[in-house]
C-alpha atoms as a PDB file:
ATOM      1  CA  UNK A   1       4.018 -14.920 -28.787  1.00  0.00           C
ATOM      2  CA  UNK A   2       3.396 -16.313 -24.882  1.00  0.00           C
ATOM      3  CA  UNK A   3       1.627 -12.889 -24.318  1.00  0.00           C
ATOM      4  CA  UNK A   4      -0.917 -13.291 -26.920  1.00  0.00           C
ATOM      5  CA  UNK A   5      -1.961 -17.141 -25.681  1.00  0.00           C
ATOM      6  CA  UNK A   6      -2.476 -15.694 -22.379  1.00  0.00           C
ATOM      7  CA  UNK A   7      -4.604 -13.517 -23.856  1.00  0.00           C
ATOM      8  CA  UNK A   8      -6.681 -15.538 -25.529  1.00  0.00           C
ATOM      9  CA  UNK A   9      -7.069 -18.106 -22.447  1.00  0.00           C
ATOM     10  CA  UNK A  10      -8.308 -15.438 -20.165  1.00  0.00           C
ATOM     11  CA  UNK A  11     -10.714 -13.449 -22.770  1.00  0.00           C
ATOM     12  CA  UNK A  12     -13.852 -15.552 -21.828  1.00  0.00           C
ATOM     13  CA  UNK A  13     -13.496 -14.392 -18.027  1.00  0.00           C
ATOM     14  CA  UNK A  14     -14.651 -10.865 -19.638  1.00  0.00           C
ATOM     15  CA  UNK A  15     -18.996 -11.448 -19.676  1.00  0.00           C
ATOM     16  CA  UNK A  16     -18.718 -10.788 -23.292  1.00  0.00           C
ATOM     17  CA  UNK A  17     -17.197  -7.306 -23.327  1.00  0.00           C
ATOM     18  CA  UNK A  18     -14.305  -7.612 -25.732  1.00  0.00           C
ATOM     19  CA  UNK A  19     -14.132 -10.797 -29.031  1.00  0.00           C
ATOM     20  CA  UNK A  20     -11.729 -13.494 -28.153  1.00  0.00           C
ATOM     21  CA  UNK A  21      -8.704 -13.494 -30.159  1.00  0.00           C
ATOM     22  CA  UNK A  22      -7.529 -15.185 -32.890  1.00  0.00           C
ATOM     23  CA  UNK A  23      -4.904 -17.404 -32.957  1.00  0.00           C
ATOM     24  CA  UNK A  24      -1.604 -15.546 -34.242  1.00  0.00           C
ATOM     25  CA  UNK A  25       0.013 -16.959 -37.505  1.00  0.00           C
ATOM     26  CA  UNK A  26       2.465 -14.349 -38.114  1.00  0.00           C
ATOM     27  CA  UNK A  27       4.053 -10.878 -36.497  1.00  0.00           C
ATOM     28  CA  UNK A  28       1.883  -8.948 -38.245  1.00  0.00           C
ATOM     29  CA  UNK A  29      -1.349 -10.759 -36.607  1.00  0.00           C
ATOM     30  CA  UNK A  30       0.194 -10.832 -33.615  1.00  0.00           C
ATOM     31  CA  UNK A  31       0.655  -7.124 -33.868  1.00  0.00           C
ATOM     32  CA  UNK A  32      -2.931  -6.783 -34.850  1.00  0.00           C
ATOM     33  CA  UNK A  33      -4.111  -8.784 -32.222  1.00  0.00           C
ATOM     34  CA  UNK A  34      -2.148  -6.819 -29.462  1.00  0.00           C
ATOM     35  CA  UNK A  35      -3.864  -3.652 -30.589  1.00  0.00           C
ATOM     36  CA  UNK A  36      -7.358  -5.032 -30.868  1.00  0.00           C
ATOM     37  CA  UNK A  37      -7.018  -6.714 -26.851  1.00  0.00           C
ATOM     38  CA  UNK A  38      -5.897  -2.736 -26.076  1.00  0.00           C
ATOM     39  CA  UNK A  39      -9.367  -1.770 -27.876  1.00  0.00           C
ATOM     40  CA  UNK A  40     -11.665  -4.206 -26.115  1.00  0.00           C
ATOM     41  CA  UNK A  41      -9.710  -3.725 -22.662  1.00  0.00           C
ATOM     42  CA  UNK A  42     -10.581  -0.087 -22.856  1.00  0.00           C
ATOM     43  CA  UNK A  43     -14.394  -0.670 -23.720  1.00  0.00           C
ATOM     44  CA  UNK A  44     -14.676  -3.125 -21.261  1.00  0.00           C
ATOM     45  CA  UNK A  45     -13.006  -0.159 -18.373  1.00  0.00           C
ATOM     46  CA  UNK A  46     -15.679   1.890 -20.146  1.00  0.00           C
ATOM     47  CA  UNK A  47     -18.630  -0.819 -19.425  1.00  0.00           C
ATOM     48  CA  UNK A  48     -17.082  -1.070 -15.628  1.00  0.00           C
ATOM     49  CA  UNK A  49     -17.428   2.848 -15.773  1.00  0.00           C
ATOM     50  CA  UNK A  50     -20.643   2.947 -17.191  1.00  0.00           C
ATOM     51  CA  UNK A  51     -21.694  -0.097 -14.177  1.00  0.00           C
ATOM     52  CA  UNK A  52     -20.398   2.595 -11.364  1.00  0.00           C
ATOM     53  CA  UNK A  53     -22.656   4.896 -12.348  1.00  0.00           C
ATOM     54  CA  UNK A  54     -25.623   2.671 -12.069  1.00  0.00           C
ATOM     55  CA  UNK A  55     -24.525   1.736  -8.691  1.00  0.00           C
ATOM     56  CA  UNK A  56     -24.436   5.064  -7.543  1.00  0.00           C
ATOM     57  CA  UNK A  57     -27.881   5.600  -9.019  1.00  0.00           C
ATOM     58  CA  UNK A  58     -29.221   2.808  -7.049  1.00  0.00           C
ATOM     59  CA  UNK A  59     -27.663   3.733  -3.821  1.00  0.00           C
ATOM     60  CA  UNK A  60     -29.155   7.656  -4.191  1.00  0.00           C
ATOM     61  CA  UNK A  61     -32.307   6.191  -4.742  1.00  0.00           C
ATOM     62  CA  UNK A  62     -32.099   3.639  -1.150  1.00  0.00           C
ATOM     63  CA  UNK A  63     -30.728   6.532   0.149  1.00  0.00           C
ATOM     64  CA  UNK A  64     -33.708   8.755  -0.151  1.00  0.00           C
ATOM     65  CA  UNK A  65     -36.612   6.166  -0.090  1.00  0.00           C
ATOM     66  CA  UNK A  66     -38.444   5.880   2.889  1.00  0.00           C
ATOM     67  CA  UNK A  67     -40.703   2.683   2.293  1.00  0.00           C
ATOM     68  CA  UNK A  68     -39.091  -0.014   3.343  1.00  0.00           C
ATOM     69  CA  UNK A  69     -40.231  -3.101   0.987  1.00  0.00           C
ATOM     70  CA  UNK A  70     -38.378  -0.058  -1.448  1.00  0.00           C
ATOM     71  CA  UNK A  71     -35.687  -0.400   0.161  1.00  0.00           C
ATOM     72  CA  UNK A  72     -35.511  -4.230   0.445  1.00  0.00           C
ATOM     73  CA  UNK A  73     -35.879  -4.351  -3.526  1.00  0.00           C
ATOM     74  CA  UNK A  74     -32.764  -1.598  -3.894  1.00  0.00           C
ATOM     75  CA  UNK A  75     -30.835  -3.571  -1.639  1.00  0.00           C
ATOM     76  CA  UNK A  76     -31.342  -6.046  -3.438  1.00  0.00           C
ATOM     77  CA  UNK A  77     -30.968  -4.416  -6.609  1.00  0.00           C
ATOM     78  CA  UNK A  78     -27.672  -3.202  -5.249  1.00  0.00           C
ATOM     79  CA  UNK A  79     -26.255  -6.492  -4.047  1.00  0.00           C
ATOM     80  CA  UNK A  80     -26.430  -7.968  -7.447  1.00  0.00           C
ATOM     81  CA  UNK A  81     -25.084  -4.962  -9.104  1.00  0.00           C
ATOM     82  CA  UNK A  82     -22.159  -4.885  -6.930  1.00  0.00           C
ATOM     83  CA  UNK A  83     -21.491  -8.835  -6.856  1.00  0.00           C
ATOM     84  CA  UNK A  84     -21.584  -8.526 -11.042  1.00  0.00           C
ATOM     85  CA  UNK A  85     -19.246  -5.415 -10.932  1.00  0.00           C
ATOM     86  CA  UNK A  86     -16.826  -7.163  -8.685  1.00  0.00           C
ATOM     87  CA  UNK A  87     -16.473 -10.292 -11.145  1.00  0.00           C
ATOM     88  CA  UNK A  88     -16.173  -7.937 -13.997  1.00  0.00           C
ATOM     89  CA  UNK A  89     -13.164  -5.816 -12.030  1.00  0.00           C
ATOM     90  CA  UNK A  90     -11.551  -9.613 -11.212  1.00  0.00           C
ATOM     91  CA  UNK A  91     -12.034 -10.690 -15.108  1.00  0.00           C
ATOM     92  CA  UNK A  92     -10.039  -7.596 -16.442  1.00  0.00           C
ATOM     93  CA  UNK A  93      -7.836  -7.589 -13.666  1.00  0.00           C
ATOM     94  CA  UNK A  94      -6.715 -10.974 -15.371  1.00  0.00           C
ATOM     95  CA  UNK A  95      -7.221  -9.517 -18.400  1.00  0.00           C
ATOM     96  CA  UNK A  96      -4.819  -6.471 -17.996  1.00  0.00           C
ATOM     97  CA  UNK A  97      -2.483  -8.793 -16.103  1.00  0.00           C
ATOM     98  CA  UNK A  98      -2.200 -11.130 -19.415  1.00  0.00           C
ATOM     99  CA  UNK A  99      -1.896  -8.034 -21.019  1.00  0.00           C
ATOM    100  CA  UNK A 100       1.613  -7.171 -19.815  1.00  0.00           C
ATOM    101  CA  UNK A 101       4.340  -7.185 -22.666  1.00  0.00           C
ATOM    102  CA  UNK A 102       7.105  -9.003 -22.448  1.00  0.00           C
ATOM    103  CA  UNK A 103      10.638  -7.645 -22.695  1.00  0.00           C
ATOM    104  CA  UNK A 104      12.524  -8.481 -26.184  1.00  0.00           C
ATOM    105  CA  UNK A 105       9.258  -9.336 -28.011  1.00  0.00           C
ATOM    106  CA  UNK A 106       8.865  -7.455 -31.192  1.00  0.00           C
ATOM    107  CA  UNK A 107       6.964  -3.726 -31.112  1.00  0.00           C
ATOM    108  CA  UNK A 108       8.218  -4.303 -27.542  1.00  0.00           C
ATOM    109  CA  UNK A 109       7.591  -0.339 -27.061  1.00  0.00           C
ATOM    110  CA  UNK A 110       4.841   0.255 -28.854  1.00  0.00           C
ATOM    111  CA  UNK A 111       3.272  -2.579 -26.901  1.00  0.00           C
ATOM    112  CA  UNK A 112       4.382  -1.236 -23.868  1.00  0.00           C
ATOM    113  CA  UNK A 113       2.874   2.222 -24.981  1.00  0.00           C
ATOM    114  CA  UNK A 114      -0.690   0.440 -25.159  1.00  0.00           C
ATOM    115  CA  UNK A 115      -0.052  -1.318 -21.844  1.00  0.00           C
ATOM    116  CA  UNK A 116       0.656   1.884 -19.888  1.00  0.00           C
ATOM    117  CA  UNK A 117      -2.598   3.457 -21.212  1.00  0.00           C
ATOM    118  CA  UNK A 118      -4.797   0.442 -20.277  1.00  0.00           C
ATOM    119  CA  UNK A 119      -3.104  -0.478 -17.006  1.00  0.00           C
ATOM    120  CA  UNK A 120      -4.057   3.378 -16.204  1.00  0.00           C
ATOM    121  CA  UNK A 121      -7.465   3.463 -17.430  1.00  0.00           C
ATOM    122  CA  UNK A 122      -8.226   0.758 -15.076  1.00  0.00           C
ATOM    123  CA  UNK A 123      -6.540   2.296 -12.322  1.00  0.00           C
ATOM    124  CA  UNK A 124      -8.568   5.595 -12.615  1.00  0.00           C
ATOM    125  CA  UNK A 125     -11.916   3.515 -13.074  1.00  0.00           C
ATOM    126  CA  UNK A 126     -10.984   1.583  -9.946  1.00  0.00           C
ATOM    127  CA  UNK A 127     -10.276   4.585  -7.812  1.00  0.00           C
ATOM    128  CA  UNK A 128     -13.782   6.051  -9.341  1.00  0.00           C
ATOM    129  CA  UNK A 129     -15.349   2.810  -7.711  1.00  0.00           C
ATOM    130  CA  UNK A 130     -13.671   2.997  -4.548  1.00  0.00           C
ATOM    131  CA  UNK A 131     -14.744   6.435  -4.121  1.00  0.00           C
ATOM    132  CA  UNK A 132     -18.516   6.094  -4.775  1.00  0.00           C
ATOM    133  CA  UNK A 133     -18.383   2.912  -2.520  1.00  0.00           C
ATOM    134  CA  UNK A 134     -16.755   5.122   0.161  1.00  0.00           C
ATOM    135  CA  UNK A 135     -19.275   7.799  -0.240  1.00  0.00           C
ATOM    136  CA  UNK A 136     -21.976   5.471   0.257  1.00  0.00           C
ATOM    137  CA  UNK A 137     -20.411   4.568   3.230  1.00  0.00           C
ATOM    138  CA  UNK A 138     -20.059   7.932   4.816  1.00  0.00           C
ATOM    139  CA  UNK A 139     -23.208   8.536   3.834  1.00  0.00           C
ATOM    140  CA  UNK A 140     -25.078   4.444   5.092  1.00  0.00           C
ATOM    141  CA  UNK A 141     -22.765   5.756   8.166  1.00  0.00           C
ATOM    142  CA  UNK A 142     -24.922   9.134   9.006  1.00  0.00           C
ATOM    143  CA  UNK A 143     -28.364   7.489   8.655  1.00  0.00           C
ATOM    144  CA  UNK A 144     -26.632   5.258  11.233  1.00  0.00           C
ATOM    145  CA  UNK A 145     -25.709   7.621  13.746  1.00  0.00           C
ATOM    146  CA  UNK A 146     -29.708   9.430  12.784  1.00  0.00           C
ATOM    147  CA  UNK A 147     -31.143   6.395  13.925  1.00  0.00           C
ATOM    148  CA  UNK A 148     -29.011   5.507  17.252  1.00  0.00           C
ATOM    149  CA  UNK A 149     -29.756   8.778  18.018  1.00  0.00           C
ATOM    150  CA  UNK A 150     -33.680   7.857  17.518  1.00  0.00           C
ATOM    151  CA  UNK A 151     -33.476   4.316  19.522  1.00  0.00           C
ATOM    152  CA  UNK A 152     -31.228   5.470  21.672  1.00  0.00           C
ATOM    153  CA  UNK A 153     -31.255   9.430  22.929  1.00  0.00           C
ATOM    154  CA  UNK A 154     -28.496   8.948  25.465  1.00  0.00           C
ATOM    155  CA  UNK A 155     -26.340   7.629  23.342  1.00  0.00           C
ATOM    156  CA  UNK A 156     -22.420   9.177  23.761  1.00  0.00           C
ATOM    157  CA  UNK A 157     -20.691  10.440  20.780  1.00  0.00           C
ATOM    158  CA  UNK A 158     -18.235   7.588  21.912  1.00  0.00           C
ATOM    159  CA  UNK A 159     -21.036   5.097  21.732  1.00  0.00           C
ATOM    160  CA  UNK A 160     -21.611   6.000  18.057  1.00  0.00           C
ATOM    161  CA  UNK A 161     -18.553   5.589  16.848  1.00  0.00           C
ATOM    162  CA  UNK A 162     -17.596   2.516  18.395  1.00  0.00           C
ATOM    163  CA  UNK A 163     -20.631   1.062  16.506  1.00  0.00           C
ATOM    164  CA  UNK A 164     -19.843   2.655  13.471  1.00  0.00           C
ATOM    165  CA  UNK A 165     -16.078   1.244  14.452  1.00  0.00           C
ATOM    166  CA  UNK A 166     -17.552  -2.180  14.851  1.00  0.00           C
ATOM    167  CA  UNK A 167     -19.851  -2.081  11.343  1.00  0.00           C
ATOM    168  CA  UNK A 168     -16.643  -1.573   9.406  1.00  0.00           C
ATOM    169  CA  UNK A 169     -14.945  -4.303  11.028  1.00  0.00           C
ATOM    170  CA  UNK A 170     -17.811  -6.942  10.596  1.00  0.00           C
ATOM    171  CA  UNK A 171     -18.626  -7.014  14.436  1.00  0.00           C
ATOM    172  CA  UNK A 172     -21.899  -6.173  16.135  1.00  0.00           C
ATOM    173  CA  UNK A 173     -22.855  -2.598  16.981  1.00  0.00           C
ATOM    174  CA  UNK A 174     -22.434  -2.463  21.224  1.00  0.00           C
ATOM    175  CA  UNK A 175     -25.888  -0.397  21.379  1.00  0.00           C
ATOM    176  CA  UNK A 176     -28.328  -2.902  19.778  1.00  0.00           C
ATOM    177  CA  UNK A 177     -27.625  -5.063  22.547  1.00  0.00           C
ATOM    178  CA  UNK A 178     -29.284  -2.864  24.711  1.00  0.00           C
ATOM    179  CA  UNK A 179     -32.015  -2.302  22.327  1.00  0.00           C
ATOM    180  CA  UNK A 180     -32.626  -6.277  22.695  1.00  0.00           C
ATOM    181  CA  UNK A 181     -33.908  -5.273  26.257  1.00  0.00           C
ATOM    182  CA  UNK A 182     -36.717  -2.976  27.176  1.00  0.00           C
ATOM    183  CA  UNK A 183     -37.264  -1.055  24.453  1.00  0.00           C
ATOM    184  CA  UNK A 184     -37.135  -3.381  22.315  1.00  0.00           C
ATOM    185  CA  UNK A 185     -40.992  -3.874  20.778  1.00  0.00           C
ATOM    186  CA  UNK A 186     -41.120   0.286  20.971  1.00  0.00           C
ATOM    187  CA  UNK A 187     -38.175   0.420  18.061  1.00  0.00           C
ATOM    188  CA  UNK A 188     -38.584  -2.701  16.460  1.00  0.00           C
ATOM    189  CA  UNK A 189     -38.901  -1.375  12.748  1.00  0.00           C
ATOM    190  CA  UNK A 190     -35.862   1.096  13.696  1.00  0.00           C
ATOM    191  CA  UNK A 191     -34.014  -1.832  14.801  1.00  0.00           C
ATOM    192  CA  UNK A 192     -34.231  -4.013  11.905  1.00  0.00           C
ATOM    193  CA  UNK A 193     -33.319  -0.615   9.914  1.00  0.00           C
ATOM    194  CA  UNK A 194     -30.104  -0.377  12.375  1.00  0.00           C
ATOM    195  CA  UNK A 195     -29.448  -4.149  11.522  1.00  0.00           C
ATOM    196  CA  UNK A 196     -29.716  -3.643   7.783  1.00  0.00           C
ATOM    197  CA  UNK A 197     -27.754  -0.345   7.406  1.00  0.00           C
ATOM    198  CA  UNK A 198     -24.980  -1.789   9.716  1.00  0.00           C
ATOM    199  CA  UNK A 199     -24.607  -4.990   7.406  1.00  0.00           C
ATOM    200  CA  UNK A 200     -24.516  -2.687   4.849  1.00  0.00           C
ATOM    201  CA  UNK A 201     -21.600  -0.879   5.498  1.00  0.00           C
ATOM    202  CA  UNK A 202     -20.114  -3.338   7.008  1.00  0.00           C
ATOM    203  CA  UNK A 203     -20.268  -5.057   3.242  1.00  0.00           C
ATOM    204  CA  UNK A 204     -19.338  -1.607   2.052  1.00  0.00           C
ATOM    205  CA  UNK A 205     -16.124  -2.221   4.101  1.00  0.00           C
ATOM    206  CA  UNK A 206     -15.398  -4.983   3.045  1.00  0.00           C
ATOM    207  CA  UNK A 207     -15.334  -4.088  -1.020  1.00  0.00           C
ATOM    208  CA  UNK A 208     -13.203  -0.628  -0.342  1.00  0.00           C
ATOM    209  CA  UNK A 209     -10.309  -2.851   1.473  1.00  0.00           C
ATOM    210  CA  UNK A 210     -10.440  -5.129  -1.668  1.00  0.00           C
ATOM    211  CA  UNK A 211     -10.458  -2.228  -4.019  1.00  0.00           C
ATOM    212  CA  UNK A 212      -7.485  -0.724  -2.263  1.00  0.00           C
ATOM    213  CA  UNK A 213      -5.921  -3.913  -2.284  1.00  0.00           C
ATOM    214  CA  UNK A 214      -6.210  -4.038  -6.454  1.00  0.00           C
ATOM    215  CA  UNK A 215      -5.359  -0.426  -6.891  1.00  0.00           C
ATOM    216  CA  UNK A 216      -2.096  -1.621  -5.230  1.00  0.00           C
ATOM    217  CA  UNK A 217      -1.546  -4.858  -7.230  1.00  0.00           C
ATOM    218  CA  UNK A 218      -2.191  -2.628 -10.533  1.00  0.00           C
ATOM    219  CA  UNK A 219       0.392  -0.280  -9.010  1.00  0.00           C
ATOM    220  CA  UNK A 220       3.081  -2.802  -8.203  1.00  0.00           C
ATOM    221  CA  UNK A 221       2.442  -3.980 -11.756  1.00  0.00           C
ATOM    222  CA  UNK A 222       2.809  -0.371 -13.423  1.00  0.00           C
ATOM    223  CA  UNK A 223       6.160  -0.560 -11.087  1.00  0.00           C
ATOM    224  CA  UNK A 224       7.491  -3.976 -12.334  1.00  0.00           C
ATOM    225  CA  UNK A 225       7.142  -2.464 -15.907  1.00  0.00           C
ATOM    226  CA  UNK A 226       8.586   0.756 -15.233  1.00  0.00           C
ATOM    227  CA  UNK A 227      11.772  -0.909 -13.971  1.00  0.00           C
ATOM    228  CA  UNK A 228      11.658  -3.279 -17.456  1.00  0.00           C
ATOM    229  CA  UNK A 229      11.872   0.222 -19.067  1.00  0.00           C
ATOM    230  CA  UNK A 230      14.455   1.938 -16.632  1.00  0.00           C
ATOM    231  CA  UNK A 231      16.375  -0.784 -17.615  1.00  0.00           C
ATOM    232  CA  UNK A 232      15.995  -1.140 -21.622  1.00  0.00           C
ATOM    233  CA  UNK A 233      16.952   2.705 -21.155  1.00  0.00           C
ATOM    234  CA  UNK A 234      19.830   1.992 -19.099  1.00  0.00           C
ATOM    235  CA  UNK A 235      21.451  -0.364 -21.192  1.00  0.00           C
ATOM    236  CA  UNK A 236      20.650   1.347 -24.362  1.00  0.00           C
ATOM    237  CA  UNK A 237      22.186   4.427 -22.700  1.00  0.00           C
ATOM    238  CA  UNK A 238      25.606   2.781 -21.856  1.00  0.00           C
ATOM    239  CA  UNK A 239      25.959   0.905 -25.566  1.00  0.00           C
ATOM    240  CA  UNK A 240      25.050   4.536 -26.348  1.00  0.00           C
ATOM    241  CA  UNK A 241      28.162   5.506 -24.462  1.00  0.00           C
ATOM    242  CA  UNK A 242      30.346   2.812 -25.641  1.00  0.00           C
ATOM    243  CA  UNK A 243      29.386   3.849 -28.878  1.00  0.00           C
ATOM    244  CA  UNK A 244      30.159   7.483 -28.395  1.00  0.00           C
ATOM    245  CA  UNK A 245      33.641   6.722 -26.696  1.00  0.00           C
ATOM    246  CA  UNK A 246      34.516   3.694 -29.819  1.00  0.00           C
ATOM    247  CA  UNK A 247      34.103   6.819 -31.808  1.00  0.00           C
ATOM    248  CA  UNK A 248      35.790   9.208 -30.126  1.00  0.00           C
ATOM    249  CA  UNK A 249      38.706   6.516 -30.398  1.00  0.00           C
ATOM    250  CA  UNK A 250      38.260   5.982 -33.648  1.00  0.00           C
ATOM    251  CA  UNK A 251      38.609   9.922 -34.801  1.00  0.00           C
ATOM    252  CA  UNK A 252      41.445  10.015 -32.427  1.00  0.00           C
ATOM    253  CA  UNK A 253      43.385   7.429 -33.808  1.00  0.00           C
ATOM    254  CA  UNK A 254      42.642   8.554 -37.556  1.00  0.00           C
ATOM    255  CA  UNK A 255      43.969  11.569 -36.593  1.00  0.00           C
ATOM    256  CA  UNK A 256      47.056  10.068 -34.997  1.00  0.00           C
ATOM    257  CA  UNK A 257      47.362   8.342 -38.462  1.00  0.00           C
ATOM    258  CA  UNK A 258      47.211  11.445 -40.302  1.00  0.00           C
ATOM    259  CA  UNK A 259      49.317  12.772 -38.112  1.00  0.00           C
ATOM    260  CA  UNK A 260      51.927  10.074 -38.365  1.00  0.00           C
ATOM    261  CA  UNK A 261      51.551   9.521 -42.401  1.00  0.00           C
ATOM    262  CA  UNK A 262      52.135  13.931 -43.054  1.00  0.00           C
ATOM    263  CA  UNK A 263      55.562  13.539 -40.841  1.00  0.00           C
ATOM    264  CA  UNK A 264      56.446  11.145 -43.308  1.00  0.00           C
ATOM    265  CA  UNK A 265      55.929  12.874 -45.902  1.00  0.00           C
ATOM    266  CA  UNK A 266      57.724  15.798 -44.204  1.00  0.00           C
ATOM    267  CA  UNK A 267      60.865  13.567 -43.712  1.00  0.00           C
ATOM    268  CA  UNK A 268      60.736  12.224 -47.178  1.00  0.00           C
ATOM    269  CA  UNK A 269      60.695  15.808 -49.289  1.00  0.00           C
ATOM    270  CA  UNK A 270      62.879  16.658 -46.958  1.00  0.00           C
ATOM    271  CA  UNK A 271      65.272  13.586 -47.604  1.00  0.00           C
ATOM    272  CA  UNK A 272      64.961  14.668 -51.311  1.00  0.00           C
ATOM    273  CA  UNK A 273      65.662  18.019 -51.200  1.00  0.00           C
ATOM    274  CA  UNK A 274      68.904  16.804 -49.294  1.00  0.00           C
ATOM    275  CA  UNK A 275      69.741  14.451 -51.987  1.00  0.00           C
ATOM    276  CA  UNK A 276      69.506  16.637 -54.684  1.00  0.00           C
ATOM    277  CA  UNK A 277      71.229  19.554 -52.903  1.00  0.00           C
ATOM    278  CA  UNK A 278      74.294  17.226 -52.427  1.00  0.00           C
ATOM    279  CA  UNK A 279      73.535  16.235 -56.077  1.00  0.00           C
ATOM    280  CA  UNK A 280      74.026  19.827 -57.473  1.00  0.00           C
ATOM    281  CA  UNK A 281      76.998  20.179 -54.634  1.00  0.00           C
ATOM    282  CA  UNK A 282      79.178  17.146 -56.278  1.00  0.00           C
ATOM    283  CA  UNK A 283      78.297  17.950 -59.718  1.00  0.00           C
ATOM    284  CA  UNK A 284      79.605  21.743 -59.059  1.00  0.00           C
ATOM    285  CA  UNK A 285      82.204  20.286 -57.721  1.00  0.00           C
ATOM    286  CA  UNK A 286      83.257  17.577 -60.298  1.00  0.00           C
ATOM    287  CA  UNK A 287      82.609  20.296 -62.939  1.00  0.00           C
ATOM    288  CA  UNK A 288      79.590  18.980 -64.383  1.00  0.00           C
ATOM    289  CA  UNK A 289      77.714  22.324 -63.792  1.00  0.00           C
ATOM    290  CA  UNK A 290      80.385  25.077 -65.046  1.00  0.00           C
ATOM    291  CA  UNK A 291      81.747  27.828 -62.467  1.00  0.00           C
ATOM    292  CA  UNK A 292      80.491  30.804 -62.718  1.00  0.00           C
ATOM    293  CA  UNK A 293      82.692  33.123 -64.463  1.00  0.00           C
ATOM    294  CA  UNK A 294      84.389  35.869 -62.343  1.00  0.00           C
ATOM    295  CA  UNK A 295      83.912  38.995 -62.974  1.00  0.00           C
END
């Protein structure tokens, strides 16, 4: 079955979370193998579950240290974790994708059972990831309003949020221009803080919009497969129908039959009883069958 080479050509994109597959040498491997890819596809949403969690460990902890070589390590910490989580989300996107059925294979529905379970497993463990990454970011984005405040006291409420504005968008915050001026050696540390937090979200940013832009793809795909279905049903439904009305024919022409065959039966007893009447009538009449006597 195409479906199952797929499989088995994308399975070492995985970082060792699920056994490649075997190749297929009859329907009843092939049905084995579909059910063991559903197994490993769920432990490995499980492992990108269980990698969420340490990423939202490791941001609460740069969140609440205050040493900065700390914070340096975390960051670093976190930019690995997040880099490794984002290759394993890619590698069972392609994964998943391969593990689409295809309509008019055999245990089509069963196989489209597993599909729907995976395809939403994956969905929920990418919206878990998109909301701890957006957390972190509402929360990267408060430290970074704390510390214009601190660098900059006359900063507008308008001046903080077009730097917050600009962090998401990849540009450069408008206020640490002005910190390049006067005040500069005075808020040095607080600066390279600003620097580091803005970069951050600004990375944050950047894995939300391609987290969103998954979630979609997985949704368009759920879509495409719903349709398949819509339209297995359909069809079934109207042979269904056709089946219902050949019947409905069928009963009404036996009946018709019926129907027809009785009347000529009717017409036939009837036709004898006619015969024989005129029988008896002759016969009287001939003298075969004696007069009655009168009295």
């Amino acid at each position: 079955m195409a479906s199952v080479d797929r499989l088995a050509q994308l399975h070492g994109n995985s970082h060792g979370h699920s056994v490649p597959l075997q190749p297929m040498g009859n329907s009843a491997n092939s049905y084995q193998n579909f059910l063991d890819e559903a197994t490993n596809l769920q432990q490995s949403i499980r492992d990108l579950n269980d990698s969420t969690e340490r990423i939202r460990a490791t941001q609460s902890r740069l969140l609440d240290s205050t040493d900065e070589t700390e914070q340096g390590r975390l960051r670093r910490e976190l930019e690995k974790q997040t880099n490794r989580q984002q290759e394993d989300v890619n590698a069972v996107k392609a994964r998943v994708k391969a593990f689409e059925p295809i309509r008019g294979s055999p245990d089509f529905a069963i196989h489209q059972n597993q599909f729907r379970g995976v395809t939403k497993s994956f969905m929920d463990a990418i919206q878990r990831y998109r909301t701890v990454e957006s957390d972190f970011q509402r929360a990267e984005s408060r430290l970074l309003e704390r510390q214009i405040r601190i660098v900059n006291p006359n900063a507008t409420q308008q001046d903080i949020d077009e730097a917050l504005d600009n962090a998401r968008q990849g540009g450069r915050p408008v206020f640490i221009q002005s910190l390049v001026g006067g005040r500069r050696d005075q808020a040095a540390g607080t600066l390279q803080a600003v620097q580091e937090r803005h970069n951050d979200i600004q990375r944050l940013a950047q894995t939300i919009g391609e987290l969103s832009a998954l979630f979609e793809d997985m949704r368009v795909l759920v879509d495409s497969q719903g349709k398949v279905i819509d339209n297995i049903e359909v069809s079934t439904q109207e042979v269904n129908d056709q089946l219902r009305a050949a019947n409905s024919e069928l009963v009404v022409a036996t009946e018709k039959a019926w129907a027809t065959r009785n009347k000529k039966w009717i017409c036939f007893w009837i036709l004898v009883i006619i015969i024989i009447v005129i029988v008896i009538v002759v016969l009287w009449y001939l003298g075969v069958i004696p007069h009655s006597p009168a009295k």
